[in-house]
Every structure is written in structure tokens, then in C-alpha cells.
PDB file of N, CA and C in Angstrom:
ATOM      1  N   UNK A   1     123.887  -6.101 -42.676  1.00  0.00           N
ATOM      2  CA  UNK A   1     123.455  -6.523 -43.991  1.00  0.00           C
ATOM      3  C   UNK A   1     123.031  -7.986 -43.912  1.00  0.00           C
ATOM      4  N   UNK A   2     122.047  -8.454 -44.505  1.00  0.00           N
ATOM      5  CA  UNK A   2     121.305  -9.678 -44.836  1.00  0.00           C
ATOM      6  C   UNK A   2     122.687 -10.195 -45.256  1.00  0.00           C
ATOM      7  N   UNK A   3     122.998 -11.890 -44.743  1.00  0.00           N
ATOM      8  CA  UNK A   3     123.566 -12.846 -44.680  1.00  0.00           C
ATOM      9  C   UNK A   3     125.385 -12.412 -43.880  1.00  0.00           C
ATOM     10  N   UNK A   4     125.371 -11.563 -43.058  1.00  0.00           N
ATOM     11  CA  UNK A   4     126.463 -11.378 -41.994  1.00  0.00           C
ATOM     12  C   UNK A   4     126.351 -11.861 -40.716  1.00  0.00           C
ATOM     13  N   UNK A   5     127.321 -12.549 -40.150  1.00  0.00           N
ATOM     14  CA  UNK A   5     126.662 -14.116 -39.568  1.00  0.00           C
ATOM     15  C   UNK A   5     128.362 -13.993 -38.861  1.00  0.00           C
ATOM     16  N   UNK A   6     128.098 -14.317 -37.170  1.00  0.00           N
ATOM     17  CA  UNK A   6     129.203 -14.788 -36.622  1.00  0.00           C
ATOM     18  C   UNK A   6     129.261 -15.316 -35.791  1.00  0.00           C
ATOM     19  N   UNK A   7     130.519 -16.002 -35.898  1.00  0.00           N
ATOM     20  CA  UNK A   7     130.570 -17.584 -35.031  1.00  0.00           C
ATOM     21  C   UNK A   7     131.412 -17.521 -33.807  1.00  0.00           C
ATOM     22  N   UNK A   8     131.216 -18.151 -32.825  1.00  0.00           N
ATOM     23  CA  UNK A   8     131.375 -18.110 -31.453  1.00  0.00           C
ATOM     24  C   UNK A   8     131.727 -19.389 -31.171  1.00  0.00           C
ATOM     25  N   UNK A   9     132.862 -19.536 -30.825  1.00  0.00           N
ATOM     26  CA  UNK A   9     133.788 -20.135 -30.107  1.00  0.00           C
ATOM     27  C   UNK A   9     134.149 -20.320 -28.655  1.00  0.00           C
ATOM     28  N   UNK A  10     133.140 -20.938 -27.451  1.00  0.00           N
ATOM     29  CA  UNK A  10     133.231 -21.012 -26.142  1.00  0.00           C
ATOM     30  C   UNK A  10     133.816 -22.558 -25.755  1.00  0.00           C
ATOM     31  N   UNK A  11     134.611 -22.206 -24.820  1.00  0.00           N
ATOM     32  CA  UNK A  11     135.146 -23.555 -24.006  1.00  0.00           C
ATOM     33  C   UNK A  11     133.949 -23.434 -23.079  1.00  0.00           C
ATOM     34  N   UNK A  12     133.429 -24.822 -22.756  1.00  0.00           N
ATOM     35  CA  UNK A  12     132.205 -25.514 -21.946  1.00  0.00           C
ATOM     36  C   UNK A  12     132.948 -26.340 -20.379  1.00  0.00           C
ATOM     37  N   UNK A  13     134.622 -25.991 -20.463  1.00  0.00           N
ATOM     38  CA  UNK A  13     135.255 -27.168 -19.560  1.00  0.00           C
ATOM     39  C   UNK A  13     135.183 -28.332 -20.102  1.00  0.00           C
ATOM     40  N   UNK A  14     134.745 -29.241 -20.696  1.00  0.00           N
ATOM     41  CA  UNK A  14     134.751 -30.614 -20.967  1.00  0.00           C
ATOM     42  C   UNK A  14     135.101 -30.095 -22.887  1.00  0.00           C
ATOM     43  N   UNK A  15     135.109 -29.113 -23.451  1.00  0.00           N
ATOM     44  CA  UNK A  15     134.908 -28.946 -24.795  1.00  0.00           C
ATOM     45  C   UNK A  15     134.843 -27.805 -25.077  1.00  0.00           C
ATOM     46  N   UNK A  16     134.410 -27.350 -26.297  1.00  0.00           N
ATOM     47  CA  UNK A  16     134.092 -26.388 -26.919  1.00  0.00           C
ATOM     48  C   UNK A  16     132.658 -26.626 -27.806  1.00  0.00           C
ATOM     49  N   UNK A  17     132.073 -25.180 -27.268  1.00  0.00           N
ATOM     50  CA  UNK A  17     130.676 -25.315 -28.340  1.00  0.00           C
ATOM     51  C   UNK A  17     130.945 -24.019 -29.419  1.00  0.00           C
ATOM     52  N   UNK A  18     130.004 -24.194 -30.515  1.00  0.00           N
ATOM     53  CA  UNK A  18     129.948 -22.958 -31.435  1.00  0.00           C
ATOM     54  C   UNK A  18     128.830 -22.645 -31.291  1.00  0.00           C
ATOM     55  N   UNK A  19     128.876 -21.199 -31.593  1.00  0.00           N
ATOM     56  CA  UNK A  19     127.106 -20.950 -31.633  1.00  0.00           C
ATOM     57  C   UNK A  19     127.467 -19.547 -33.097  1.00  0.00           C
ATOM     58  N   UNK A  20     125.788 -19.410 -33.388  1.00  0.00           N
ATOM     59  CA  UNK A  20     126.247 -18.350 -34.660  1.00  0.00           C
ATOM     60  C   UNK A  20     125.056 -17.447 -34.431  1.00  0.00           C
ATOM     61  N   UNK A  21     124.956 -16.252 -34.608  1.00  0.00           N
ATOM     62  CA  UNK A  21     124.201 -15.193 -34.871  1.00  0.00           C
ATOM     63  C   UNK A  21     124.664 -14.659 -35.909  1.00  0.00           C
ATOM     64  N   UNK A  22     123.455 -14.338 -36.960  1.00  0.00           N
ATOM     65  CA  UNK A  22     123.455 -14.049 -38.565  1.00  0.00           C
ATOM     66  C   UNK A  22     122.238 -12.973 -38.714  1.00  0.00           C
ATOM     67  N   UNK A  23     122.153 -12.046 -39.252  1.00  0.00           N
ATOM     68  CA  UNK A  23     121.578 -11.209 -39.465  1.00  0.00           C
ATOM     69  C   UNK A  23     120.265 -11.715 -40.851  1.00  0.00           C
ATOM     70  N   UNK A  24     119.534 -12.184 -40.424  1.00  0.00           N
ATOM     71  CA  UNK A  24     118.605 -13.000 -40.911  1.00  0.00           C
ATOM     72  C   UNK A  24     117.857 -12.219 -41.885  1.00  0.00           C
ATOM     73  N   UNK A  25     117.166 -10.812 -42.309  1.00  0.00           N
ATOM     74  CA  UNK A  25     116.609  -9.736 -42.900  1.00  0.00           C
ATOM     75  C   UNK A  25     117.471  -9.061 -43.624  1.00  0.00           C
ATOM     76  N   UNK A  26     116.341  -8.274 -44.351  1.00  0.00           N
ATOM     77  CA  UNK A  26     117.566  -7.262 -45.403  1.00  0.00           C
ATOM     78  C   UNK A  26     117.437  -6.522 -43.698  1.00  0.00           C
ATOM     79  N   UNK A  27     118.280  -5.263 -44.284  1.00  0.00           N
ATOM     80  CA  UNK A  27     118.758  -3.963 -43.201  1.00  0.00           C
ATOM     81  C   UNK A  27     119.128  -4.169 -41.845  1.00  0.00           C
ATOM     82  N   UNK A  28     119.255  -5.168 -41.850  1.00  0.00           N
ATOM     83  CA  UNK A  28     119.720  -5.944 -40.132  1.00  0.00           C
ATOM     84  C   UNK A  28     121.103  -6.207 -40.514  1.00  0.00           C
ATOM     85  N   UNK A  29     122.257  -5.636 -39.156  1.00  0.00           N
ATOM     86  CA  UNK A  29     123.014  -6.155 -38.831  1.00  0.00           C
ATOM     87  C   UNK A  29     123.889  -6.964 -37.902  1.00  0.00           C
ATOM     88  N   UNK A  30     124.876  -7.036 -37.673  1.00  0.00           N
ATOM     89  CA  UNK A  30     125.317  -8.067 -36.609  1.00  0.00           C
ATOM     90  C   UNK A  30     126.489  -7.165 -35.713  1.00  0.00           C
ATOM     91  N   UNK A  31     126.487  -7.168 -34.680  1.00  0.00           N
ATOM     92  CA  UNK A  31     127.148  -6.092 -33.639  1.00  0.00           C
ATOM     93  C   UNK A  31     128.010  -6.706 -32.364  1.00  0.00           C
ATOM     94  N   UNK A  32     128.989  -7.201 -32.494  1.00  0.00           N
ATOM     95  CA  UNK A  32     129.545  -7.394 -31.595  1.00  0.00           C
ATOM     96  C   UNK A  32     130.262  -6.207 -30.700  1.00  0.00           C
ATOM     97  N   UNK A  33     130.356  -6.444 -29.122  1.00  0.00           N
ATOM     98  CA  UNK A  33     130.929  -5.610 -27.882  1.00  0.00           C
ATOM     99  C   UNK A  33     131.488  -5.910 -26.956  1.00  0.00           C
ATOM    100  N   UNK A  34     132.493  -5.532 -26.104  1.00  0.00           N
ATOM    101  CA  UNK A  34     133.289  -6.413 -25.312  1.00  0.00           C
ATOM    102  C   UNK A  34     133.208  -5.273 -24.103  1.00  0.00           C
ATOM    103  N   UNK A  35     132.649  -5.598 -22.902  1.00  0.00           N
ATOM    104  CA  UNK A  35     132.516  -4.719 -21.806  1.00  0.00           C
ATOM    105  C   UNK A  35     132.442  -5.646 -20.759  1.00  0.00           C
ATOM    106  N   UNK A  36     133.367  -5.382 -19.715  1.00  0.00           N
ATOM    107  CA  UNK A  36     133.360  -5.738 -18.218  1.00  0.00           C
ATOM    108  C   UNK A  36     133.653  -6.957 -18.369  1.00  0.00           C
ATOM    109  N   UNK A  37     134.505  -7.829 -19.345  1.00  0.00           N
ATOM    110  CA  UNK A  37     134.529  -9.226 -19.062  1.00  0.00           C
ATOM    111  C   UNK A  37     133.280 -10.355 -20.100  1.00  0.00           C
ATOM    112  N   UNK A  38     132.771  -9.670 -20.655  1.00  0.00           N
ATOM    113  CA  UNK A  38     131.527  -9.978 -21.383  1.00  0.00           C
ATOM    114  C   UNK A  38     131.647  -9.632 -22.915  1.00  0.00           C
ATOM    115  N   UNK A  39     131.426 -10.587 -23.728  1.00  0.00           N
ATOM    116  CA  UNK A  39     131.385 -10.490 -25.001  1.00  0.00           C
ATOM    117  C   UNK A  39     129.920 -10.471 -25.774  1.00  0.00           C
ATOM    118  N   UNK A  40     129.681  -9.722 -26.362  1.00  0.00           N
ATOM    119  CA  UNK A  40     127.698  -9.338 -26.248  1.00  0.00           C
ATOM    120  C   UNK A  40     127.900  -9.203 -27.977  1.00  0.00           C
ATOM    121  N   UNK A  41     127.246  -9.952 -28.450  1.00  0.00           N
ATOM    122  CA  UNK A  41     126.616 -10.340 -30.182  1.00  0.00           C
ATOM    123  C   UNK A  41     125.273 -10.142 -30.169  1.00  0.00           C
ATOM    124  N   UNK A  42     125.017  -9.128 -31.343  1.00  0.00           N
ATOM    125  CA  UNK A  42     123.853  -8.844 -31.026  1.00  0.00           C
ATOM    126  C   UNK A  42     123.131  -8.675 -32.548  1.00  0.00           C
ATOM    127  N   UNK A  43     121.811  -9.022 -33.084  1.00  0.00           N
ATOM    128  CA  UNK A  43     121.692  -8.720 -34.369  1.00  0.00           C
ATOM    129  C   UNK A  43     120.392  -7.319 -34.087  1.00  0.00           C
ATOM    130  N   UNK A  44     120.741  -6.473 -34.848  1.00  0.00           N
ATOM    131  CA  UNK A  44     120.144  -5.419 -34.677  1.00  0.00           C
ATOM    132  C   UNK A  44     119.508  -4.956 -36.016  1.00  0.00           C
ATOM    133  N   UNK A  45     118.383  -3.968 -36.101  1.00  0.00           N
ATOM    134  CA  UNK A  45     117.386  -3.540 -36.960  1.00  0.00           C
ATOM    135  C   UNK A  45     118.311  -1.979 -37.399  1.00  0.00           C
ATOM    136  N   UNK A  46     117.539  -1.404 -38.382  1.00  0.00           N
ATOM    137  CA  UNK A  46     118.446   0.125 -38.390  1.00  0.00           C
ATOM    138  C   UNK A  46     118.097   0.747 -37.616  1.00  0.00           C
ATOM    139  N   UNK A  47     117.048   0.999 -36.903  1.00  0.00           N
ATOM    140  CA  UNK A  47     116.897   1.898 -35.928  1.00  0.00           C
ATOM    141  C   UNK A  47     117.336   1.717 -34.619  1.00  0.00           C
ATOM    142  N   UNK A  48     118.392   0.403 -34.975  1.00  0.00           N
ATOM    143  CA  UNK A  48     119.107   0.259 -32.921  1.00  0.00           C
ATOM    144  C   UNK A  48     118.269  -0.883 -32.411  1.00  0.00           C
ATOM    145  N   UNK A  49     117.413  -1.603 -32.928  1.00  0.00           N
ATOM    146  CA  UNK A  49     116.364  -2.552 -32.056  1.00  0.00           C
ATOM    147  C   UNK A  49     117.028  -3.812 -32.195  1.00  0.00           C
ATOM    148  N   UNK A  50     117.637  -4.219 -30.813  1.00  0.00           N
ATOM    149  CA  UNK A  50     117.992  -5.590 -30.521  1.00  0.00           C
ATOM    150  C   UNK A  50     117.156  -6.834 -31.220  1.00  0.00           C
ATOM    151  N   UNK A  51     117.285  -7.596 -31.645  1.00  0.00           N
ATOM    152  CA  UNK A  51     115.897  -8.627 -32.333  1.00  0.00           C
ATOM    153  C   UNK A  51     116.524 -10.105 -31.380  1.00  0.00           C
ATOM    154  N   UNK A  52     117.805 -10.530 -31.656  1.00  0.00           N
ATOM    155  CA  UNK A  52     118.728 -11.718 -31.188  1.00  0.00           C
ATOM    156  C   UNK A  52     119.717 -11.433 -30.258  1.00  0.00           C
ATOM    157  N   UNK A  53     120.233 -11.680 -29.061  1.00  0.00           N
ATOM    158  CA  UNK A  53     121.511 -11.391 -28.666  1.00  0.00           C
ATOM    159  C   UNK A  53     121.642 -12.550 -27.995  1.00  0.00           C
ATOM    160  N   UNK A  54     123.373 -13.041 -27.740  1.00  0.00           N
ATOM    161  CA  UNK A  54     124.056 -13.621 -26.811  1.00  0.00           C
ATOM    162  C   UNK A  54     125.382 -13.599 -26.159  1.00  0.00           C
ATOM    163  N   UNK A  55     125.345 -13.572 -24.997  1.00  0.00           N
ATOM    164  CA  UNK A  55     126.533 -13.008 -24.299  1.00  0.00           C
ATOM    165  C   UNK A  55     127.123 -14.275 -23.673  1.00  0.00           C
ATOM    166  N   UNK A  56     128.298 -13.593 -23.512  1.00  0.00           N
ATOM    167  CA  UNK A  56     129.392 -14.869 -23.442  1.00  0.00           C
ATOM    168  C   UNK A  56     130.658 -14.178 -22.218  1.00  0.00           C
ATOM    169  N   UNK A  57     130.961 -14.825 -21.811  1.00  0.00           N
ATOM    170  CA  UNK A  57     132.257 -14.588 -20.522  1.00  0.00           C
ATOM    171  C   UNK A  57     133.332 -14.555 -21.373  1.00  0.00           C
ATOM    172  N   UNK A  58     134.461 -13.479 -21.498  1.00  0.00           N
ATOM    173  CA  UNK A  58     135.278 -12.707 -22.202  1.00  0.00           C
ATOM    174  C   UNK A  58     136.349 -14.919 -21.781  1.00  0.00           C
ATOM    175  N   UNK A  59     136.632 -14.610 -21.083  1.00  0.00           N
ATOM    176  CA  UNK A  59     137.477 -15.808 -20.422  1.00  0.00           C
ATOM    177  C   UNK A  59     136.992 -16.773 -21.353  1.00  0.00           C
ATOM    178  N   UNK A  60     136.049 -16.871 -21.517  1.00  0.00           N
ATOM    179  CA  UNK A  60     135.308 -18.567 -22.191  1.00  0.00           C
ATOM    180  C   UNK A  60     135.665 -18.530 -23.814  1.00  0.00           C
ATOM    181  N   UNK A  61     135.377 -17.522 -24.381  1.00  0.00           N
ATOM    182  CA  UNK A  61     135.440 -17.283 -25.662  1.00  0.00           C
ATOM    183  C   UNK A  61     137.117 -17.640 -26.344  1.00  0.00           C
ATOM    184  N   UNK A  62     136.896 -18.452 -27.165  1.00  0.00           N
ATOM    185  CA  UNK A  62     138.168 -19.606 -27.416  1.00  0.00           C
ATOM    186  C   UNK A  62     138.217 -18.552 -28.988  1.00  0.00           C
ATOM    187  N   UNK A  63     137.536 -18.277 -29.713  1.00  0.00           N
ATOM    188  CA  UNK A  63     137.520 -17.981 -31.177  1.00  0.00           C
ATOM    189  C   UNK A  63     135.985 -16.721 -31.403  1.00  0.00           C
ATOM    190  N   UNK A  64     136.150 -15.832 -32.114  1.00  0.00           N
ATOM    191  CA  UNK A  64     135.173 -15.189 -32.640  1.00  0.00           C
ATOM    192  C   UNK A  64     135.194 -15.126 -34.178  1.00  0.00           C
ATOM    193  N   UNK A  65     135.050 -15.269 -34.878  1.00  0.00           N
ATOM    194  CA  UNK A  65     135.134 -15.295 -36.587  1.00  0.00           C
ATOM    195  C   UNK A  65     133.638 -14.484 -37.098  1.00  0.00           C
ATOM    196  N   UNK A  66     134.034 -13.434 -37.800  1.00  0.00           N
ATOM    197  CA  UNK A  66     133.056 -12.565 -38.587  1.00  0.00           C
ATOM    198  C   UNK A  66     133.264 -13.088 -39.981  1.00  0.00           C
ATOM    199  N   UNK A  67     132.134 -12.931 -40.023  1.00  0.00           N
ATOM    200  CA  UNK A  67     131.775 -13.865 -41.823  1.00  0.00           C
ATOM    201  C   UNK A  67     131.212 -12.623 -42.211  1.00  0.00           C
ATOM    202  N   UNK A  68     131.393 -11.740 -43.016  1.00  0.00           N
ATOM    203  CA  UNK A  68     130.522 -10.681 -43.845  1.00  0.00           C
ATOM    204  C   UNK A  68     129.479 -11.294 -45.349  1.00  0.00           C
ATOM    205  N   UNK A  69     128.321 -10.885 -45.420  1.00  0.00           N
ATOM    206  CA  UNK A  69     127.464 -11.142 -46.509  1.00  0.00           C
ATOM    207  C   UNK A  69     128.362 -11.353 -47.518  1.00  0.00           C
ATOM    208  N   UNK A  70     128.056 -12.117 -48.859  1.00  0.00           N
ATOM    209  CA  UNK A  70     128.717 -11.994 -50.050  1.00  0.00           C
ATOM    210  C   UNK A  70     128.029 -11.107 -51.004  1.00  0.00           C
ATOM    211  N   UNK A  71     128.756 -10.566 -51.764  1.00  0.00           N
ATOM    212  CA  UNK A  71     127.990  -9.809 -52.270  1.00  0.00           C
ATOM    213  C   UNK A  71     126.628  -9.926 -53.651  1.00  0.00           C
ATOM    214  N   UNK A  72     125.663  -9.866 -53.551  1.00  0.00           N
ATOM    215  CA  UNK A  72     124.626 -10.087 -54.230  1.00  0.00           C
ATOM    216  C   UNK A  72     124.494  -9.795 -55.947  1.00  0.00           C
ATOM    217  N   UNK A  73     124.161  -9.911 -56.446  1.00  0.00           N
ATOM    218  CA  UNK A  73     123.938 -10.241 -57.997  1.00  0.00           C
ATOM    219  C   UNK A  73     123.438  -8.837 -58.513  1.00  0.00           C
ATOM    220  N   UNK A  74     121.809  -8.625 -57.527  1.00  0.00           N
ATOM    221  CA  UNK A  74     120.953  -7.752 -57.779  1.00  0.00           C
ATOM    222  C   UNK A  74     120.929  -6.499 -57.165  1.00  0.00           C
ATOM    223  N   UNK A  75     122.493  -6.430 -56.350  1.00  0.00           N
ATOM    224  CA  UNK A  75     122.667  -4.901 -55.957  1.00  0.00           C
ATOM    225  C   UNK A  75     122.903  -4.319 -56.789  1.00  0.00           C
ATOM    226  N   UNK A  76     122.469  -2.862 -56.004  1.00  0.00           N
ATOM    227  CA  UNK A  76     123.056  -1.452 -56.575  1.00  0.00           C
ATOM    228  C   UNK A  76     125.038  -1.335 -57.275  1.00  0.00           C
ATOM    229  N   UNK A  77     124.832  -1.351 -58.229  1.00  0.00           N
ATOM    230  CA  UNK A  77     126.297  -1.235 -58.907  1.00  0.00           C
ATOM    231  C   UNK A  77     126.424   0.287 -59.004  1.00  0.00           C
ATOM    232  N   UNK A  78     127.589   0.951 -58.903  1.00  0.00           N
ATOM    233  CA  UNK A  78     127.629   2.437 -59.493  1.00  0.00           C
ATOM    234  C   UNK A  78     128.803   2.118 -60.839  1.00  0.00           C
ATOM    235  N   UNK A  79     128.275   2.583 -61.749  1.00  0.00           N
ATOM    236  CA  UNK A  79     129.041   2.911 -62.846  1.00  0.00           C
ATOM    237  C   UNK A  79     129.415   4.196 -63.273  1.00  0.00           C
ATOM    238  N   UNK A  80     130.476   4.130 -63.837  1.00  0.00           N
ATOM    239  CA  UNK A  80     130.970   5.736 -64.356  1.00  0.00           C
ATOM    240  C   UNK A  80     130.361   5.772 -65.832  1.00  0.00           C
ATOM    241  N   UNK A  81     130.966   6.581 -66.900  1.00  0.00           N
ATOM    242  CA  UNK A  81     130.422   6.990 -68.256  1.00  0.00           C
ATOM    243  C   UNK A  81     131.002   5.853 -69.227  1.00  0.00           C
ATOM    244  N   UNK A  82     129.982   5.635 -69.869  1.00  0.00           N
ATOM    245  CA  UNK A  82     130.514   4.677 -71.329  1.00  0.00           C
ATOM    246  C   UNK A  82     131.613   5.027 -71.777  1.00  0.00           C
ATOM    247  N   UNK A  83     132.224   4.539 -72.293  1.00  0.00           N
ATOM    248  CA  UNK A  83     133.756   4.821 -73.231  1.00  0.00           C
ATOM    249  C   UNK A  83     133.417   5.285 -74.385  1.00  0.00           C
ATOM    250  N   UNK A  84     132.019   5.305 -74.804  1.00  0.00           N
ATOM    251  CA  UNK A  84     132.190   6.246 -75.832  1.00  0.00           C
ATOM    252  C   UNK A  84     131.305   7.252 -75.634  1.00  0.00           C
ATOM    253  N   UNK A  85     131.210   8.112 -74.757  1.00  0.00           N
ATOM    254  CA  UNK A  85     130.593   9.172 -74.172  1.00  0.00           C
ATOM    255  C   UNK A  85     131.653  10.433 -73.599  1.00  0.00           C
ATOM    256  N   UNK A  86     131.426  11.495 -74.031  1.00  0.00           N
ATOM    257  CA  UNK A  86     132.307  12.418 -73.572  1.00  0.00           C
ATOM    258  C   UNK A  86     131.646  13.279 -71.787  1.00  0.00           C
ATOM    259  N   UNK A  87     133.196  13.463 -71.426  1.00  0.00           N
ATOM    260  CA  UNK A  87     132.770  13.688 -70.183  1.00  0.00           C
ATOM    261  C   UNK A  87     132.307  15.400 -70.165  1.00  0.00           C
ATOM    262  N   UNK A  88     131.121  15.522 -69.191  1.00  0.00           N
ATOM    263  CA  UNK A  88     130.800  16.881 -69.057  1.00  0.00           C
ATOM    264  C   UNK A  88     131.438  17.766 -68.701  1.00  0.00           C
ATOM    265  N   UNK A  89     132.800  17.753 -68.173  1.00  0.00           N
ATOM    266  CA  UNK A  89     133.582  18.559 -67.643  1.00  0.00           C
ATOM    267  C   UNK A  89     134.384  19.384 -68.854  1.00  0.00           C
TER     268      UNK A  89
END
């Protein structure tokens, strides 16, 4: 989802850097994976299409923090029946 964004936490030996990948578009999301020692962030399209990625050494990674979108004004709300409406059942 547009504005899901996460932050990366690597020791450099002398320090620590941050870095962030954020899902920049509507319908894009943000995908983190942890295989073989490797931590892989990736922002992806709906159909699976990589757009951003960065990988990181499982060892190095000091912090990962997922920030999820907030939620928007002009979304889809679902509502149930007015209170003064009888139910069809």
C-alpha cells in the first residue's frame, strides 16, 4: 500500500547507517525476506514486479522497523444499515 516504508538498521564497523524503502505508488508494496544469511527489502507492483530492492548481510542488520501506511481520509469505508432502517432479514 502507498506510504508503507521500512527502515534498515546496518552496522558499517565504524557506525551505523539507516536506509528506507517505501512503497512510493498506490498498489505497491513493501516485502521483506530473510534467506541464506541475507535480508532482501523489496518494493513490489501487484503483479510480483520488483521496482526497488536492497539487500543486506543478516549479521549487519542492527534494527528493521516496519512503518505501515496511515490510513487515508478518501478510502473505501464499509458501513452497515442506518439506525433507522430495518434489517432485511
Amino acid at each position: 500500500m502507498r506510504g508503507d516504508r521500512v527502515e534498515i538498521m546496518v552496522d558499517t564497523g565504524d557506525g551505523t547507517r539507516t536506509f528506507e524503502i517505501e512503497a512510493t505508488r498506490a498498489g505497491r508494496r513493501v516485502e521483506v525476506s530473510t534467506s541464506r544469511g541475507v535480508v532482501e527489502v523489496s518494493e513490489v507492483t501487484r503483479t510480483g514486479q520488483v521496482i526497488r530492492s536492497g539487500r543486506f548481510m543478516a549479521p549487519r542488520v542492527v534494527a528493521l522497523v516496519e512503518h505501515p501506511a496511515a490510513p487515508s481520509e478518501g478510502g473505501r469505508v464499509r458501513r452497515g444499515a442506518a439506525s433507522d432502517q430495518e434489517s432485511l432479514i
